[in-house]
C-alpha atoms as a PDB file:
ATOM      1  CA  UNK A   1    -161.996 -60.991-126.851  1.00  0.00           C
ATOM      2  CA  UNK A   2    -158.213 -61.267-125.571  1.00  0.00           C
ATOM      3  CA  UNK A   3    -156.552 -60.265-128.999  1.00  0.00           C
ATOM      4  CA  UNK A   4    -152.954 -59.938-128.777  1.00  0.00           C
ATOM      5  CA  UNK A   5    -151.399 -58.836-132.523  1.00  0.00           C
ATOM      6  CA  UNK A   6    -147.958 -59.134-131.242  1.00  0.00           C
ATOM      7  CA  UNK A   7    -145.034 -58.193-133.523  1.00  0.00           C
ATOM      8  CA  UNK A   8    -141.661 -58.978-132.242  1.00  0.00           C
ATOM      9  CA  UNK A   9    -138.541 -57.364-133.657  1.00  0.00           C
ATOM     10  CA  UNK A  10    -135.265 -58.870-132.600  1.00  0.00           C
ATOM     11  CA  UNK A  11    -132.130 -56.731-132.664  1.00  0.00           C
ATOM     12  CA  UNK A  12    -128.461 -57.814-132.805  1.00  0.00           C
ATOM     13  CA  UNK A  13    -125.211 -56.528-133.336  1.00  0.00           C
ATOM     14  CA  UNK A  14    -124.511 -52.643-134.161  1.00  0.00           C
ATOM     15  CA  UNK A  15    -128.475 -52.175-134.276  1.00  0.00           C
ATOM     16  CA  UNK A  16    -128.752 -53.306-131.191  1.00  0.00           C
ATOM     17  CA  UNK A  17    -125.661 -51.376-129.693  1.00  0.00           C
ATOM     18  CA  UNK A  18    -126.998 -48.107-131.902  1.00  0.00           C
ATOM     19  CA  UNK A  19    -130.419 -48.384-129.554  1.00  0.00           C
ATOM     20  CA  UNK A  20    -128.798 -49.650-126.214  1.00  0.00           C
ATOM     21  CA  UNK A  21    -125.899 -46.159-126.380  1.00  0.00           C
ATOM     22  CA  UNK A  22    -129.308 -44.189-127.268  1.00  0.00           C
ATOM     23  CA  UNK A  23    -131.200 -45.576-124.331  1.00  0.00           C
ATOM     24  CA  UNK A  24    -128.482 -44.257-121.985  1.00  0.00           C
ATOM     25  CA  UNK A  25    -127.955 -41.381-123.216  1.00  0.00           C
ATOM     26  CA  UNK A  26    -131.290 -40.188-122.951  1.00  0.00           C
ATOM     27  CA  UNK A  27    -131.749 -41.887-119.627  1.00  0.00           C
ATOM     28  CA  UNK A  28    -128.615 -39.615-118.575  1.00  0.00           C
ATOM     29  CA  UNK A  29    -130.017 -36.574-119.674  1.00  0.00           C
ATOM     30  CA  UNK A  30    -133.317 -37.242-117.747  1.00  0.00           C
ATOM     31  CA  UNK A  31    -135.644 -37.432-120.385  1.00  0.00           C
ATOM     32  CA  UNK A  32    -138.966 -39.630-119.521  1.00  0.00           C
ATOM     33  CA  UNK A  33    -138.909 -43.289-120.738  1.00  0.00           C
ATOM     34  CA  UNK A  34    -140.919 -44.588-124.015  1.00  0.00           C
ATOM     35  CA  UNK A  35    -143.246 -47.173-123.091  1.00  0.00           C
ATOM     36  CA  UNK A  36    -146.016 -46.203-125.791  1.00  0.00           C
ATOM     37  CA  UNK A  37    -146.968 -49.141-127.285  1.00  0.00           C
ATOM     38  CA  UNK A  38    -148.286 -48.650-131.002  1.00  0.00           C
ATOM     39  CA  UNK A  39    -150.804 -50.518-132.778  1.00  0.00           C
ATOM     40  CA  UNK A  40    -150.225 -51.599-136.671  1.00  0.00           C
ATOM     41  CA  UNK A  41    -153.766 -50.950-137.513  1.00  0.00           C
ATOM     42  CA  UNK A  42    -157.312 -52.239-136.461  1.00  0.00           C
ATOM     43  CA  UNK A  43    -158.455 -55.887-135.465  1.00  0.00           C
ATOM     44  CA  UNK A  44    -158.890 -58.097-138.249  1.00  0.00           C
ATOM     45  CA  UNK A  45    -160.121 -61.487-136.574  1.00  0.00           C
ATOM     46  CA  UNK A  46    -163.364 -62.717-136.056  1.00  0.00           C
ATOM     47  CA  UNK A  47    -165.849 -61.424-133.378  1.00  0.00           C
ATOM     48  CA  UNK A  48    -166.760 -64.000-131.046  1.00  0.00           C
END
């Protein structure tokens, strides 16, 4: 099975500033990057 549950969030405006000054700040300071990606609970579909 290639299940991909995607959920997109799309940011604009001050949200989107808020998370792009946080990025580079943290990126200045050296801290590692966040590329967990978290899953919103278990597969629901059908089994093939």
């Amino acid at each position: 099975m290639n299940s991909q549950p995607w959920h997109v969030h799309v940011l604009t405006g001050d949200p989107l500033e808020q998370v792009r000054r946080r990025n580079l700040e943290e990126m200045a300071a050296g801290k590692p990057s966040k590329r967990d990606i978290f899953t919103h609970g278990p597969y629901e579909g059908r089994p093939s």
